[in-house]
C-alpha atoms as a PDB file:
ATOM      1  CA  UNK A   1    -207.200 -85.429  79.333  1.00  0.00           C
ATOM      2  CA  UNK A   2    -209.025 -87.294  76.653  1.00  0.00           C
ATOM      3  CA  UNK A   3    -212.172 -85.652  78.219  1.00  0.00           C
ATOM      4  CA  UNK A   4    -211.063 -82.256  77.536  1.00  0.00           C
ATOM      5  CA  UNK A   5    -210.110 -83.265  74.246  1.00  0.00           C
ATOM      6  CA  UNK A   6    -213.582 -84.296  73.209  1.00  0.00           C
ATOM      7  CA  UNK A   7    -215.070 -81.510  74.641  1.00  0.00           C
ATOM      8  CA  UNK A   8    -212.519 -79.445  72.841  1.00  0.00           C
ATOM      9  CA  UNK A   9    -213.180 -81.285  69.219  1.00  0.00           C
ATOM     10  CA  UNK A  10    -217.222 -80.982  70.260  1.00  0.00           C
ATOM     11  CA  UNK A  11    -216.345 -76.699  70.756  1.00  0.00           C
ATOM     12  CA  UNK A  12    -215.001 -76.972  67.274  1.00  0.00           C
ATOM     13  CA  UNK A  13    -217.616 -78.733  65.541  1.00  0.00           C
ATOM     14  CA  UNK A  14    -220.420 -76.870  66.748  1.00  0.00           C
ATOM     15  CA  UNK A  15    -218.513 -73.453  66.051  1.00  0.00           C
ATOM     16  CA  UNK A  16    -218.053 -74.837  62.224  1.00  0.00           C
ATOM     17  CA  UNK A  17    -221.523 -75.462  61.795  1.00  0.00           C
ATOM     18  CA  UNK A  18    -223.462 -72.610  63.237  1.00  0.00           C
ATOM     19  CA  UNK A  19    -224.787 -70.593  59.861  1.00  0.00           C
ATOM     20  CA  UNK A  20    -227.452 -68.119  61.554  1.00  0.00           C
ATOM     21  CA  UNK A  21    -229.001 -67.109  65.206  1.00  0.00           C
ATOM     22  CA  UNK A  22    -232.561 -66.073  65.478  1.00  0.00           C
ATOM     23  CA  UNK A  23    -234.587 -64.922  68.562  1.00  0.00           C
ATOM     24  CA  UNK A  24    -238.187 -65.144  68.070  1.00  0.00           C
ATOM     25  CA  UNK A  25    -241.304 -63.488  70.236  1.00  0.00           C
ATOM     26  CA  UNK A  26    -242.868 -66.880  71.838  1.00  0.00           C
ATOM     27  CA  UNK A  27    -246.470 -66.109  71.038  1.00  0.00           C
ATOM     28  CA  UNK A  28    -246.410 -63.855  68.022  1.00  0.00           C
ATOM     29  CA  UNK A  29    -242.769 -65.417  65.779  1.00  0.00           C
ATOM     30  CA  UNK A  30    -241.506 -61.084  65.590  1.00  0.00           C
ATOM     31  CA  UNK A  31    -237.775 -61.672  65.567  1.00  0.00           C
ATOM     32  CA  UNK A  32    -236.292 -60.063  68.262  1.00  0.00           C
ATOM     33  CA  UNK A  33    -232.499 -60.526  66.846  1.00  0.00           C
ATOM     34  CA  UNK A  34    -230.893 -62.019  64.418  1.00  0.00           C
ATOM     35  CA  UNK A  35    -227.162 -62.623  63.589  1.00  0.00           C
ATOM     36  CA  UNK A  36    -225.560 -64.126  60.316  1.00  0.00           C
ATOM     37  CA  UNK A  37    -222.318 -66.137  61.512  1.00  0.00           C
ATOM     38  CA  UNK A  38    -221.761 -67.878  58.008  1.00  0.00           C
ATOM     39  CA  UNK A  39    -222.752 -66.781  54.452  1.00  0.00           C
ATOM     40  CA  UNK A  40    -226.033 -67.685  54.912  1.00  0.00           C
ATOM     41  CA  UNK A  41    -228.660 -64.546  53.864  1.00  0.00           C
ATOM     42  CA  UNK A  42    -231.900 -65.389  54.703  1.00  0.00           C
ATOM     43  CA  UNK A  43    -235.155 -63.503  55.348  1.00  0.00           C
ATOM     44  CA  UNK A  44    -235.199 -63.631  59.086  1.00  0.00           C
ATOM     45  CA  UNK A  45    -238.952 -62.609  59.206  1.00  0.00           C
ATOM     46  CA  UNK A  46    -239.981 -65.282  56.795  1.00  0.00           C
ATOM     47  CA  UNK A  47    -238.560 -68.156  58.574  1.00  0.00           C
ATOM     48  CA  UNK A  48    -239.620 -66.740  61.712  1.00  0.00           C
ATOM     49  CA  UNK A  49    -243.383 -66.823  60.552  1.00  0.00           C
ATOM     50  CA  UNK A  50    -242.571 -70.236  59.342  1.00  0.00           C
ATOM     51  CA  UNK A  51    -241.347 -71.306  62.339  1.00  0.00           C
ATOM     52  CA  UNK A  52    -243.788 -70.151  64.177  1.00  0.00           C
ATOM     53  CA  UNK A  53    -246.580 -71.553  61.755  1.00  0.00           C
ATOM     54  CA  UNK A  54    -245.046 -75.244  62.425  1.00  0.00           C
ATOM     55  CA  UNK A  55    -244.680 -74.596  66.527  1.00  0.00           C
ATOM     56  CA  UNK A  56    -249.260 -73.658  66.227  1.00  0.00           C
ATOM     57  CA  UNK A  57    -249.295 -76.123  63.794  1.00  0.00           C
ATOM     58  CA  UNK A  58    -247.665 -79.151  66.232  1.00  0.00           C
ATOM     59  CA  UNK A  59    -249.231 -77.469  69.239  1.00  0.00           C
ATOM     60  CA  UNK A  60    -253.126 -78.130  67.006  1.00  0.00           C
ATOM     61  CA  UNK A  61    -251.875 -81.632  66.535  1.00  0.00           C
ATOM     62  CA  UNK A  62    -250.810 -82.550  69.774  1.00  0.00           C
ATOM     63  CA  UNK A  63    -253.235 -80.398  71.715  1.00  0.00           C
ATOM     64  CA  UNK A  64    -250.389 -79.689  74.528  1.00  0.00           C
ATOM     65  CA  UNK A  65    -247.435 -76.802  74.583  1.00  0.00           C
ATOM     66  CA  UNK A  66    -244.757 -79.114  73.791  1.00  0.00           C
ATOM     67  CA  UNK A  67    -241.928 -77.433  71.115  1.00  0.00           C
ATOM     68  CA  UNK A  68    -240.378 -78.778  67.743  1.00  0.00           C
ATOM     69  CA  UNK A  69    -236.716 -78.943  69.033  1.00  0.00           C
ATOM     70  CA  UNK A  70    -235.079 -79.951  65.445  1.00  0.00           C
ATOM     71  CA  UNK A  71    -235.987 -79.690  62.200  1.00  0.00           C
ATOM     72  CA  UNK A  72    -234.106 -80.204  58.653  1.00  0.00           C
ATOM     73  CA  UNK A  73    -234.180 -79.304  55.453  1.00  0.00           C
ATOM     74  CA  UNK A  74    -231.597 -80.196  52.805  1.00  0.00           C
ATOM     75  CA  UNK A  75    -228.136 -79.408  54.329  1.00  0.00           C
ATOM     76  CA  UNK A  76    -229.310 -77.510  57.347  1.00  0.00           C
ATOM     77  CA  UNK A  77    -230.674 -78.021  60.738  1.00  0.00           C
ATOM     78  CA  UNK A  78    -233.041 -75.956  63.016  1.00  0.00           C
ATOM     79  CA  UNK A  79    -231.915 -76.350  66.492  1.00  0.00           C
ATOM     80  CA  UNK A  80    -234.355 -74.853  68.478  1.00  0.00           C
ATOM     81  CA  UNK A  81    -234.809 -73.798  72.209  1.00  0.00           C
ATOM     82  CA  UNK A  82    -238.195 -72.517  73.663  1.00  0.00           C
ATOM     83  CA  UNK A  83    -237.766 -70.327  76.698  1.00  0.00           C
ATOM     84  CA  UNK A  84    -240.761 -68.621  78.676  1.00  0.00           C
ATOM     85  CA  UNK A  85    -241.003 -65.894  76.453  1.00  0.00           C
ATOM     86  CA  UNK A  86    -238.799 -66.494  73.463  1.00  0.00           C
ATOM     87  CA  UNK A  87    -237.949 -69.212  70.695  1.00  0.00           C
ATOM     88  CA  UNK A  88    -234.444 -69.235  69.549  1.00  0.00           C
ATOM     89  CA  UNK A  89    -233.137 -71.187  66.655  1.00  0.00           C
ATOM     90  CA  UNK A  90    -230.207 -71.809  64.967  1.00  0.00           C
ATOM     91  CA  UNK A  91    -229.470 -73.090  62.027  1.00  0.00           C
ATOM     92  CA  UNK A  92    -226.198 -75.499  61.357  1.00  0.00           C
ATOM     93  CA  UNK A  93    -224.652 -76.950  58.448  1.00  0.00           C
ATOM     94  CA  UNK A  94    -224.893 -80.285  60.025  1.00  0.00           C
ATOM     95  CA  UNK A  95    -226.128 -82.317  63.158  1.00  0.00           C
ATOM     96  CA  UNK A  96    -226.261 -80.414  66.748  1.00  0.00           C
ATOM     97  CA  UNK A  97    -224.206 -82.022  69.281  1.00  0.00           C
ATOM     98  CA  UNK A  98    -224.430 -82.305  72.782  1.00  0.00           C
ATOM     99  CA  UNK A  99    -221.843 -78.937  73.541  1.00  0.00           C
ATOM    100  CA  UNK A 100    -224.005 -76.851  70.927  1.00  0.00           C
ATOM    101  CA  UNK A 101    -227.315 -78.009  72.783  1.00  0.00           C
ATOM    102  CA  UNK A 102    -226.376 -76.822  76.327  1.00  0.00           C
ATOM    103  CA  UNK A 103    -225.079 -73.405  74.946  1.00  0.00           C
ATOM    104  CA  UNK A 104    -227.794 -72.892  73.314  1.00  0.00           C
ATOM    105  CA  UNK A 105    -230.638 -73.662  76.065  1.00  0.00           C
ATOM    106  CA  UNK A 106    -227.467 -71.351  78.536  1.00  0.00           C
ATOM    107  CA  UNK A 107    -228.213 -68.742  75.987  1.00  0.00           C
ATOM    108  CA  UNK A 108    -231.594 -68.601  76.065  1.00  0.00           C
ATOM    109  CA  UNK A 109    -231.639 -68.430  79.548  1.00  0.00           C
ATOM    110  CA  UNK A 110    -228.784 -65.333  79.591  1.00  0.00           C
ATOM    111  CA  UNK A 111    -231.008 -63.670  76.915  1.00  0.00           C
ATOM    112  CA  UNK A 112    -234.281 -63.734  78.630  1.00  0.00           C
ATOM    113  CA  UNK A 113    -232.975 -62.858  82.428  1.00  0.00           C
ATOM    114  CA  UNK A 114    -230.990 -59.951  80.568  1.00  0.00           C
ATOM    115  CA  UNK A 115    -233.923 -58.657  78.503  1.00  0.00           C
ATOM    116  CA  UNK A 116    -237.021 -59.677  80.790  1.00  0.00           C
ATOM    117  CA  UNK A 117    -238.123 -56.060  81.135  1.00  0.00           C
ATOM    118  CA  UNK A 118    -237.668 -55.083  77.244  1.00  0.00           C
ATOM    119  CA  UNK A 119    -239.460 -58.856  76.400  1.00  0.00           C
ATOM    120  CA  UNK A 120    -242.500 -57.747  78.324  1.00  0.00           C
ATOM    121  CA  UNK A 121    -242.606 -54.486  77.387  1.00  0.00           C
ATOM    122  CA  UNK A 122    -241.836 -55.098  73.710  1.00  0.00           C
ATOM    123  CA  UNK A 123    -243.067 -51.944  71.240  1.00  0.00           C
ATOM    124  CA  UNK A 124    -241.557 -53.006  68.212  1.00  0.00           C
ATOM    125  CA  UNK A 125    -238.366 -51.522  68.554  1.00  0.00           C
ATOM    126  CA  UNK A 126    -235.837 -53.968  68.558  1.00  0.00           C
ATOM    127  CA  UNK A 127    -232.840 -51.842  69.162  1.00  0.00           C
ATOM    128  CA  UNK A 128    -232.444 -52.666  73.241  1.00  0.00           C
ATOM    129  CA  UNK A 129    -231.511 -56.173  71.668  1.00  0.00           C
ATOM    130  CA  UNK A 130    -227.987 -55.479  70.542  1.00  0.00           C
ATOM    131  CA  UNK A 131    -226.571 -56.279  73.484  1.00  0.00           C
ATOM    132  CA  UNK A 132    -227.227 -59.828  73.138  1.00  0.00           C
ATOM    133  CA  UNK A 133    -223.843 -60.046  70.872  1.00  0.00           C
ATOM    134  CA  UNK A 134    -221.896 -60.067  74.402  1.00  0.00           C
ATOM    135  CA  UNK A 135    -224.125 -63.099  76.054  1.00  0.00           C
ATOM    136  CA  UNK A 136    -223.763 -64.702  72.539  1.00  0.00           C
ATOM    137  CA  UNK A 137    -219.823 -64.539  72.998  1.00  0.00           C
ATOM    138  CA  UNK A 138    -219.571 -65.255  76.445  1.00  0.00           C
ATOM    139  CA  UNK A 139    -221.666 -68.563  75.833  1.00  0.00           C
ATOM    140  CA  UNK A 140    -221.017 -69.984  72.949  1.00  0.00           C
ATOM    141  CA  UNK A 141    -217.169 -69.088  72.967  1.00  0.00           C
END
């Protein structure tokens, strides 16, 4: 019982916190999707490109393929999860916890077995990603 009720309070926090969803293009940081679930208005392509500037820029340093998994500035935090074709990040008014990391590496997982073909095939249009509104829902809810 008390179990459920952390996992319940952990549910709640990390549904309070989430401000915006972004899914990235692993090698190139084109924004596949992107979903507002606060007040937050950003420029989605512009922290994309940054995003993707500090994953080349940490890949240079280190000289291997490992990924930036957080990153903060001011009141927000980048949670981010690196798939085999995508980056995904989301970015909370406050610290991730452990319920909002394993949704988030589920969804990742849902997103790129979903849209494999569309991933590889990418032309620029991004309209075969509005689906990804149900896997968001199903995971994270």
């Amino acid at each position: 019982m008390i179990k459920n009720r952390i996992e319940e309070h952990e549910k709640s926090y990390a549904l309070t916190i989430m401000s915006y969803l972004m899914i990235l293009d692993k090698k190139s940081g084109i924004t596949y999707f992107e979903k507002n679930l606060g007040d937050l208005h950003i420029n989605a392509d512009l922290v994309g490109a940054f995003l993707h500037a500090l994953q080349s820029f940490g890949m240079e340093l280190s000289a291997s393929e490992t990924s930036m998994k957080t990153l903060s500035y001011e009141n927000y935090q980048f949670q981010i999860e690196t798939g085999e074709y995508t980056r995904t990040a989301l970015i909370l008014r406050g610290p991730p916890n452990p319920f909002l990391i394993s949704r988030l590496q589920e969804f990742v997982k849902q997103f790129e077995l979903s849209f494999k073909t569309q991933i590889v095939q990418f032309t620029g249009n991004v309209d075969p990603f509005k689906g990804v509104n149900a896997i968001f829902e199903t995971v994270f809810k």
